[in-house]
C-alpha atoms as a PDB file:
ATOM      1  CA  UNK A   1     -26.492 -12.794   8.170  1.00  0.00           C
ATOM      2  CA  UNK A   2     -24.508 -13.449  11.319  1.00  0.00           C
ATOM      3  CA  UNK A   3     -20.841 -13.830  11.237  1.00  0.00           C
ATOM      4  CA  UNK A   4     -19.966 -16.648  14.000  1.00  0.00           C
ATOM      5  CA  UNK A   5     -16.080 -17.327  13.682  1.00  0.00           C
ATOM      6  CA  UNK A   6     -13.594 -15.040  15.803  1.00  0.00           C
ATOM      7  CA  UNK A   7      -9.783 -15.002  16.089  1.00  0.00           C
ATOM      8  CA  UNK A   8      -7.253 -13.447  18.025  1.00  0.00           C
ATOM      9  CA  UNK A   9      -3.990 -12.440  17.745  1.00  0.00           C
ATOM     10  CA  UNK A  10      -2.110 -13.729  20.855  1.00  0.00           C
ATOM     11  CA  UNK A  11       1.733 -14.394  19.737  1.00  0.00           C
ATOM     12  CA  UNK A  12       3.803 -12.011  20.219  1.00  0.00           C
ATOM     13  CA  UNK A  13       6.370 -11.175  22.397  1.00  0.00           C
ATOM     14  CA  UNK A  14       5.466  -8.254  23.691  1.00  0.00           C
ATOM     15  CA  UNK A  15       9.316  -6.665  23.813  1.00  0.00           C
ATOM     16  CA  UNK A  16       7.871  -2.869  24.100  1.00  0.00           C
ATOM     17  CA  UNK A  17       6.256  -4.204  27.541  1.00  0.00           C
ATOM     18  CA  UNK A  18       9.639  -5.625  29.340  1.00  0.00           C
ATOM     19  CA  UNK A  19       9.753  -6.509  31.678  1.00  0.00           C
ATOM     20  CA  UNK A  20       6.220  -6.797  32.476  1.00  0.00           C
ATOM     21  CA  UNK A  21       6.130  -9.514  29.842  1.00  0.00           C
ATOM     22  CA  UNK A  22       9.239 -11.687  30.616  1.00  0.00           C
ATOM     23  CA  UNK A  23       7.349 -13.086  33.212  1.00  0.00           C
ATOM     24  CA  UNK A  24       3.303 -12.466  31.974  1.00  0.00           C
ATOM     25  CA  UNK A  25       2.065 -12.740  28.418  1.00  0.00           C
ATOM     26  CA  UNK A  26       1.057  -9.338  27.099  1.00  0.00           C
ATOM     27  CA  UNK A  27      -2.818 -10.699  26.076  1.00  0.00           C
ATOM     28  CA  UNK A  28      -2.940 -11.497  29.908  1.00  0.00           C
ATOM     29  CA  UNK A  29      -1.611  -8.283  31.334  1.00  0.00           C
ATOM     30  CA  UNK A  30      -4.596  -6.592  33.344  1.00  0.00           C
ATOM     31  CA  UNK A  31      -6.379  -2.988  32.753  1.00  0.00           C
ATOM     32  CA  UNK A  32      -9.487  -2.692  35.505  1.00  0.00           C
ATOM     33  CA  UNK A  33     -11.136  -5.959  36.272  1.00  0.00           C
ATOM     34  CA  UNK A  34     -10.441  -7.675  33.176  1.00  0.00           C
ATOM     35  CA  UNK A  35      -7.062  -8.877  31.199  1.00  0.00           C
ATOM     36  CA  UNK A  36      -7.027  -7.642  27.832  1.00  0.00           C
ATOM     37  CA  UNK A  37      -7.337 -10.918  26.226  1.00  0.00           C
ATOM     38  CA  UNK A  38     -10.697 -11.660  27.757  1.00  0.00           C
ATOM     39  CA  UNK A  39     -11.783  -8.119  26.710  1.00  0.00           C
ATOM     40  CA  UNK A  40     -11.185  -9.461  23.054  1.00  0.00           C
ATOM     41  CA  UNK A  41     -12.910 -12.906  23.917  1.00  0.00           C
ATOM     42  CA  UNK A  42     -16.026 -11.038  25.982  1.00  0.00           C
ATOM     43  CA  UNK A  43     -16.272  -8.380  23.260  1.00  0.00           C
ATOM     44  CA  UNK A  44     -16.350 -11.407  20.638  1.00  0.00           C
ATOM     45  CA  UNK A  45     -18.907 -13.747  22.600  1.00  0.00           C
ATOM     46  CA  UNK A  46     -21.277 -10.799  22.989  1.00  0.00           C
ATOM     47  CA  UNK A  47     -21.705 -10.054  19.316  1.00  0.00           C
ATOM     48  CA  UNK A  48     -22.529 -14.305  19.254  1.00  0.00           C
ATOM     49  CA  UNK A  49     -19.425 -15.668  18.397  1.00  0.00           C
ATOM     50  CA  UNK A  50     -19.328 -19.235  18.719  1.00  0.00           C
ATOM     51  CA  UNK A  51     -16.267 -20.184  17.922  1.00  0.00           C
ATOM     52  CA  UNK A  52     -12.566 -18.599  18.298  1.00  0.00           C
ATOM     53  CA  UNK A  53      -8.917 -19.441  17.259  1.00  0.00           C
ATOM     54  CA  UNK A  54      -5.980 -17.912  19.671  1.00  0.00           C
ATOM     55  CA  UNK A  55      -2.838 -18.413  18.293  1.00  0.00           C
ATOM     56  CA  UNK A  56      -0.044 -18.492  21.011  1.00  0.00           C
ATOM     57  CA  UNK A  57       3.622 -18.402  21.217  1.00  0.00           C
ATOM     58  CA  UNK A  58       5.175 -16.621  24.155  1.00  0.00           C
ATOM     59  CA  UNK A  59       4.349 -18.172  27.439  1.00  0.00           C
ATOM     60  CA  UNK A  60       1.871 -20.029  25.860  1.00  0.00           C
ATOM     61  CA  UNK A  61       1.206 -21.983  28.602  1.00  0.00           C
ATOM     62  CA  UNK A  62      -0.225 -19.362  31.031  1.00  0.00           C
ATOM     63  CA  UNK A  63      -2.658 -18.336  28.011  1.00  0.00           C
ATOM     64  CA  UNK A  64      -3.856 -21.868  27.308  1.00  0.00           C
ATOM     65  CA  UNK A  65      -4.664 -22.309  31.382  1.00  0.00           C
ATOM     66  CA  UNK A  66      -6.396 -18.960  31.447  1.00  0.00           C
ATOM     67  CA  UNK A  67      -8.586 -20.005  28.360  1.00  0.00           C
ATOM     68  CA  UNK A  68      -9.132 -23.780  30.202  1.00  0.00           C
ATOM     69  CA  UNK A  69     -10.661 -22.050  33.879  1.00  0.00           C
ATOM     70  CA  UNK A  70     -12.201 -19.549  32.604  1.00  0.00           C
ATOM     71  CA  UNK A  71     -14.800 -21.280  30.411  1.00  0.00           C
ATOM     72  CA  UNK A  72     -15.725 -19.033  28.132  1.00  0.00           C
ATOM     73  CA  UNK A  73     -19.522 -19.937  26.402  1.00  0.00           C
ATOM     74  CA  UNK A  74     -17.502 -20.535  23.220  1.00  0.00           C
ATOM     75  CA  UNK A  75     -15.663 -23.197  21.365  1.00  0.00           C
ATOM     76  CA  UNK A  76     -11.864 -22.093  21.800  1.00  0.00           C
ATOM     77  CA  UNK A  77      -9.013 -23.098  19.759  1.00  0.00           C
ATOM     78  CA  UNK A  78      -5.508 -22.604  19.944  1.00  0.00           C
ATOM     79  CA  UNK A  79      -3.047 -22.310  17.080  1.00  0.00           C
ATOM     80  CA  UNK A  80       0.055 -22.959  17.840  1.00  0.00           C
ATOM     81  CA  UNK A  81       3.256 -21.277  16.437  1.00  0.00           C
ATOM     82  CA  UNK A  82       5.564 -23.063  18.723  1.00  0.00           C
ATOM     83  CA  UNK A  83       8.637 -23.128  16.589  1.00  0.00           C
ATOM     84  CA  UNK A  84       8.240 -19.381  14.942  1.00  0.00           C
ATOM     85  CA  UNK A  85       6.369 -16.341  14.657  1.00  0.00           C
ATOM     86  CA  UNK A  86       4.299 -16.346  11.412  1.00  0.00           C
ATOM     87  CA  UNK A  87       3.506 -12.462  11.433  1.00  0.00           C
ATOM     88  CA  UNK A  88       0.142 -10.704  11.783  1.00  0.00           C
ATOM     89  CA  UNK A  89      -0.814 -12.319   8.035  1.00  0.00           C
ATOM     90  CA  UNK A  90       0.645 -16.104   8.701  1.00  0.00           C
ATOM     91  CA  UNK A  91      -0.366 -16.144  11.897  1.00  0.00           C
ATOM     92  CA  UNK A  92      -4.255 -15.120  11.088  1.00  0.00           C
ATOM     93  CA  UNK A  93      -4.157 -17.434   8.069  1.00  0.00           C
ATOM     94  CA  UNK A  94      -2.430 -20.601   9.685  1.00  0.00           C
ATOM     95  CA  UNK A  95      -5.514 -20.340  12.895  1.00  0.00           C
ATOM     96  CA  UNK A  96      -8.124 -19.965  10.492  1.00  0.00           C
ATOM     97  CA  UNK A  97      -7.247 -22.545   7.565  1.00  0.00           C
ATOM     98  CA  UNK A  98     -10.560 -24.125   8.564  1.00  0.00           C
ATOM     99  CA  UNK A  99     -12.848 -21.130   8.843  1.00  0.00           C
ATOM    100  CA  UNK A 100     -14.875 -21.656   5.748  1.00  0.00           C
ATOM    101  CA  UNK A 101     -16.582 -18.433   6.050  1.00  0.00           C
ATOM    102  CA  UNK A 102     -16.048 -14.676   7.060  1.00  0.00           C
ATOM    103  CA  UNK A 103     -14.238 -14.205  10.308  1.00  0.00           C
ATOM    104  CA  UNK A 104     -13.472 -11.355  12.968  1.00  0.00           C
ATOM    105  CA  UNK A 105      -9.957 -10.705  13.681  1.00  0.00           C
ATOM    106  CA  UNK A 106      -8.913  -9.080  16.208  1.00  0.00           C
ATOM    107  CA  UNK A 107      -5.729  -7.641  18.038  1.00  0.00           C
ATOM    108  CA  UNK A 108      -6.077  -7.892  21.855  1.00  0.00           C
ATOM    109  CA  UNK A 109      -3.567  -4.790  22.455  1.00  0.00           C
ATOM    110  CA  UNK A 110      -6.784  -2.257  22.302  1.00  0.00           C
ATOM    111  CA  UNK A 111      -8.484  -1.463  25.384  1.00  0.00           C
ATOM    112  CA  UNK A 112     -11.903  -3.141  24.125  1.00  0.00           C
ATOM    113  CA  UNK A 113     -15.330  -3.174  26.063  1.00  0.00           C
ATOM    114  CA  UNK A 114     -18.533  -3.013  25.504  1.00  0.00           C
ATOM    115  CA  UNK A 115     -19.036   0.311  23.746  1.00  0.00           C
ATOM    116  CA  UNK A 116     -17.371  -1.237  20.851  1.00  0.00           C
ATOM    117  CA  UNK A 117     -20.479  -3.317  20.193  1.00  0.00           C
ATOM    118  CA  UNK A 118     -22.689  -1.283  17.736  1.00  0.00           C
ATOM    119  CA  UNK A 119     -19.127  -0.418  16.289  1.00  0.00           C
ATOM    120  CA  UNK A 120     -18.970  -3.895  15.366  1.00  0.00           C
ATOM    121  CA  UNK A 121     -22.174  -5.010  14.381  1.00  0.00           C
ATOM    122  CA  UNK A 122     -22.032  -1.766  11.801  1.00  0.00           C
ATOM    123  CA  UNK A 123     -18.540  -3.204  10.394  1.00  0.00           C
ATOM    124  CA  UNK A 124     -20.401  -6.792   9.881  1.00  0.00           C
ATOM    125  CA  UNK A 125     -23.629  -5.214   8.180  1.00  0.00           C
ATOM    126  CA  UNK A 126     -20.696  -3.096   6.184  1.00  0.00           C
ATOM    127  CA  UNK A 127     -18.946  -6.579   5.035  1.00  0.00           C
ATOM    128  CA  UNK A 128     -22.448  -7.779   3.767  1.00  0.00           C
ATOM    129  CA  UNK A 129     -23.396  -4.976   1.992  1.00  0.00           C
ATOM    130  CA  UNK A 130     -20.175  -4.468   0.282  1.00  0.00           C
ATOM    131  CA  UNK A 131     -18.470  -8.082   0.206  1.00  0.00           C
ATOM    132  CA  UNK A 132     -15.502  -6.479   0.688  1.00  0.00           C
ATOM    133  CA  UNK A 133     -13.088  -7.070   3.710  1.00  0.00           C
ATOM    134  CA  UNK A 134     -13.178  -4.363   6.220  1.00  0.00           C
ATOM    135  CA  UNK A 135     -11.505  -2.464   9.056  1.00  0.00           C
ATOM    136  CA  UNK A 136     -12.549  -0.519  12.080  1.00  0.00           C
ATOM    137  CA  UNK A 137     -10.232   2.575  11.881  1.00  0.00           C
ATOM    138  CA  UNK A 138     -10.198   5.492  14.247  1.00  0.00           C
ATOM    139  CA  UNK A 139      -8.954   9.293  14.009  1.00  0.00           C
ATOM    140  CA  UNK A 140      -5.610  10.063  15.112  1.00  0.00           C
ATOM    141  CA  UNK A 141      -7.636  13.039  17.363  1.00  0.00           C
ATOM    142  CA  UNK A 142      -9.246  10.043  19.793  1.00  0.00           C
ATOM    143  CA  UNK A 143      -6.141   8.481  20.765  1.00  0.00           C
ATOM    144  CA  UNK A 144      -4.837   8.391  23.659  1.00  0.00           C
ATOM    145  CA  UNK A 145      -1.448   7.686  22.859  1.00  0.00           C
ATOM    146  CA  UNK A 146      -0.511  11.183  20.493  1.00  0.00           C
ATOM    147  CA  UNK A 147       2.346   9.280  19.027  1.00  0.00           C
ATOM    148  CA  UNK A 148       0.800   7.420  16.407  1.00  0.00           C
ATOM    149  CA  UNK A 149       1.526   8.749  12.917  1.00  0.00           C
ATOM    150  CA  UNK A 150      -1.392   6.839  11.292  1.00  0.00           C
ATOM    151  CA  UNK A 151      -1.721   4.059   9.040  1.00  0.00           C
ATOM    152  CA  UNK A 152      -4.584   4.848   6.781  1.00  0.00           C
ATOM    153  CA  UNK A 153      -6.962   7.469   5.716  1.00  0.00           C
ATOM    154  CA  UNK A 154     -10.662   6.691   5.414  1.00  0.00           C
ATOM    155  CA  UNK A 155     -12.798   8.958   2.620  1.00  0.00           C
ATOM    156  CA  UNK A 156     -16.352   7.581   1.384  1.00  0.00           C
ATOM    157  CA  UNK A 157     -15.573   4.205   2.995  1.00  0.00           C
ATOM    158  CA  UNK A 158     -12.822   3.656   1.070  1.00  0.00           C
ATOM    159  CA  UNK A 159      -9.255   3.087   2.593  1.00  0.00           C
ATOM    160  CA  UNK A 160      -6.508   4.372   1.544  1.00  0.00           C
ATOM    161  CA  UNK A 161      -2.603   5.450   2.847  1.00  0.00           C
ATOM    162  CA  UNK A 162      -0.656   8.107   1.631  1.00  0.00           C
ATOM    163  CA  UNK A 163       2.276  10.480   3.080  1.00  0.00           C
ATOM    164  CA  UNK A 164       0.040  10.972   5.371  1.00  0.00           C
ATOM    165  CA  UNK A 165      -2.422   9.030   7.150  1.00  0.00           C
ATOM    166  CA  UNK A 166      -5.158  10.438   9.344  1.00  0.00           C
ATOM    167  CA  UNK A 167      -6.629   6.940  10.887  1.00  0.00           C
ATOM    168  CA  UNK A 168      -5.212   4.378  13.413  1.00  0.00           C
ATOM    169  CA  UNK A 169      -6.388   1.087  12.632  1.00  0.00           C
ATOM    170  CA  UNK A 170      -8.154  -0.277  15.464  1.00  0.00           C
ATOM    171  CA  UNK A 171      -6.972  -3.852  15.548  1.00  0.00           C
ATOM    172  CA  UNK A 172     -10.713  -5.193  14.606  1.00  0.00           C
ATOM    173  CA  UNK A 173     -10.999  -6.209  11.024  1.00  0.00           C
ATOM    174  CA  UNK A 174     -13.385  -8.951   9.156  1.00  0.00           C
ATOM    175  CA  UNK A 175     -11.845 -11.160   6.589  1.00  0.00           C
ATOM    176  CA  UNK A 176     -12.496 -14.127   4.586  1.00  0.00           C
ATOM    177  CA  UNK A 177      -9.876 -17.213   3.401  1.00  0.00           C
ATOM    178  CA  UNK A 178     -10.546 -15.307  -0.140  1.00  0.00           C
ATOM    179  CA  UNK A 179      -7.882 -12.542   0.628  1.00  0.00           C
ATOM    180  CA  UNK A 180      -5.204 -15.539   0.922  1.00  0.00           C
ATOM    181  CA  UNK A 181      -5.525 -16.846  -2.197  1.00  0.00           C
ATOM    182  CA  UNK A 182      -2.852 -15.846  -3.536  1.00  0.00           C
ATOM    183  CA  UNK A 183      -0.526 -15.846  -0.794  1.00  0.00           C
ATOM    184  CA  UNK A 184       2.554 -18.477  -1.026  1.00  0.00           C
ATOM    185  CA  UNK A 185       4.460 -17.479   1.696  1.00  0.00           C
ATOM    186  CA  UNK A 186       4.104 -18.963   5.760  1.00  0.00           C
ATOM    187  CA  UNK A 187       5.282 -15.661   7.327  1.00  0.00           C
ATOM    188  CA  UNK A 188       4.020 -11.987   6.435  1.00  0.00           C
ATOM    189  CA  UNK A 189       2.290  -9.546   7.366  1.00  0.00           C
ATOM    190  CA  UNK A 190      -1.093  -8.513   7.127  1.00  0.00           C
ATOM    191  CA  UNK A 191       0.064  -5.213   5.383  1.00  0.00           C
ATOM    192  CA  UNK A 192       0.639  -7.532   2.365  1.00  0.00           C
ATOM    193  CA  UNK A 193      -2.702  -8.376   1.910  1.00  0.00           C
ATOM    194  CA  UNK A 194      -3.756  -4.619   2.805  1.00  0.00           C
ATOM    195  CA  UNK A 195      -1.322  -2.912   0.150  1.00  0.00           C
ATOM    196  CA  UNK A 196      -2.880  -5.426  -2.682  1.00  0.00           C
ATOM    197  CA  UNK A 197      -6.758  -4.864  -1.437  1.00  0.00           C
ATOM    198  CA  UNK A 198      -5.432  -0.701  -1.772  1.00  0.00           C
ATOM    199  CA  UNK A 199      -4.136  -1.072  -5.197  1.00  0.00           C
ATOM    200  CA  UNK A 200      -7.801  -2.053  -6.476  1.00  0.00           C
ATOM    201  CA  UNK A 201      -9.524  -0.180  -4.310  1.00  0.00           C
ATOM    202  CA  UNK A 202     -10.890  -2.741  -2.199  1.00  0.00           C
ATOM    203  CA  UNK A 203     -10.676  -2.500   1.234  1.00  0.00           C
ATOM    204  CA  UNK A 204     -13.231  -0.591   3.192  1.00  0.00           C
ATOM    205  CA  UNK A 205     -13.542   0.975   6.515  1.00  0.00           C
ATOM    206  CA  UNK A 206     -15.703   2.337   9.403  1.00  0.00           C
ATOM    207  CA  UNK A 207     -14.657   5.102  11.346  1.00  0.00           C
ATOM    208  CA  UNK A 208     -14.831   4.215  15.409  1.00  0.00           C
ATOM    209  CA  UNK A 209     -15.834   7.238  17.401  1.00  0.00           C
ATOM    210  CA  UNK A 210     -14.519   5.678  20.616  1.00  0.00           C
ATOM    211  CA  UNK A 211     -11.487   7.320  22.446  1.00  0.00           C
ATOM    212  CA  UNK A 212      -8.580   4.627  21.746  1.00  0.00           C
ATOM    213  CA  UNK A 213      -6.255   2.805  24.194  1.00  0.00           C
ATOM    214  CA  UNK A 214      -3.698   0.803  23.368  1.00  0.00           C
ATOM    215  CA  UNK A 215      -1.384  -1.036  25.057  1.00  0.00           C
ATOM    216  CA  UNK A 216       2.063  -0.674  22.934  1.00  0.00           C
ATOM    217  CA  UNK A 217       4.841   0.392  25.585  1.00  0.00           C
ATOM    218  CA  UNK A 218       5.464   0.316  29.221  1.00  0.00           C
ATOM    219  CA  UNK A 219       5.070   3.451  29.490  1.00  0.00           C
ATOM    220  CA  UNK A 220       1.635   3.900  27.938  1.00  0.00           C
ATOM    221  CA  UNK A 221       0.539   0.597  30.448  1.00  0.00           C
ATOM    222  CA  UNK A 222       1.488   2.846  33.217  1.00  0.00           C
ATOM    223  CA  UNK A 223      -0.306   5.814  31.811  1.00  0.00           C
ATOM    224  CA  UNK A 224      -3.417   4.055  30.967  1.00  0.00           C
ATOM    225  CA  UNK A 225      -3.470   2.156  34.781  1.00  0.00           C
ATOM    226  CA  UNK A 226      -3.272   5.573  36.423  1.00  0.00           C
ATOM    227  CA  UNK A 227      -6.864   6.251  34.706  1.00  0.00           C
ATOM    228  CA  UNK A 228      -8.322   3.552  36.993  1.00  0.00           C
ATOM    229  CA  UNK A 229     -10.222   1.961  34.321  1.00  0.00           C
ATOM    230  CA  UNK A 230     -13.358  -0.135  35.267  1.00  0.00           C
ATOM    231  CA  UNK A 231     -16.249  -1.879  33.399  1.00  0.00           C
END
């Protein structure tokens, strides 16, 4: 089985990037030859995507024009979320209301490219075999940025978080509408559904052994644009 539905998270503000991103929208800011939303959109389209929801808020505009001339070779959407933020978990919900069956997620802020593919053709054969939503984590040791604390740890596939938590979550995850079943409110976060999936010890994970960059401060942009990416 294939998984052909995508979406990305393309909302926020960006206020850790200022003031690169009063005047660009952070999915747009460039790393080597490519912005980092159409990393998330190439690295989508490759593994035969064929359709993908954006949802947009700040400086929406620019997005939606960067989306229309580039033509990407797949159906693009755009949620909108015009009037307020609806969190990580609102905001992936509200753009895929009509995605009838699994979908990628994924947070443009990671430096993605093209190594990431087997990565996540092993986390879709993982979601088949288990039927149980998944997420592309990485160890604390391959990241770039040595701030992170962590948000999970990973043992036998299973994911878990403690006091301490050896595993960044990538930003790549695959879902289905099943996980927001029960979910009455507009705006949350996607930890919500996480902490219930932990509590019965259903949420499973793939460990990425690709050295992580992510774009969280301005300081780390500078960093990571004095390595003189290119792909």
């Amino acid at each position: 089985m294939k998984i052909k539905h995508g979406m990305i998270l393309a909302a926020g503000l960006g206020k850790r990037m200022y003031p690169i991103t009063l005047k660009t929208p952070k999915p747009l800011i460039q790393i080597g030859k490519k912005n980092l939303l159409e990393r998330a959109i190439d690295l989508l389209i490759n593994h035969g995507i064929e359709e993908i929801a954006i949802n947009v808020h700040h400086l929406s505009d620019q997005i939606k024009d960067f989306i229309y001339n580039k033509k990407f070779k797949a159906k693009i959407t755009i949620s909108e979320e015009q009037d307020q933020l609806l969190d990580t978990g609102g905001g992936i919900l509200h753009a895929t209301r009509n995605f009838q069956k699994p979908f990628i997620a994924i947070n443009p802020d990671t430096l993605w490219n093209n190594d990431y593919c087997s990565e996540l053709k092993d986390l879709e054969d993982l979601y088949f075999r288990e039927k149980k939503i998944c997420l592309l984590l990485v160890s604390k040791n391959l990241s770039f940025d040595s701030s992170f604390k962590g948000d999970f740890n990973l043992d036998n596939g299973l994911v878990s978080r403690g006091n301490k938590n050896e595993f960044i979550f990538t930003g790549l995850q695959i879902l289905d509408q099943s996980v927001f079943s029960n979910v009455k409110d507009k705006i949350f976060s996607m930890n919500k559904i996480w902490d219930y999936l932990i509590e019965n010890k259903s949420l499973v994970g793939n460990e990425s052994k690709q050295r992580f960059y992510h774009l969280n401060t301005k300081e780390m942009y500078n960093k990571i644009s004095n390595l003189k990416i290119t792909d």
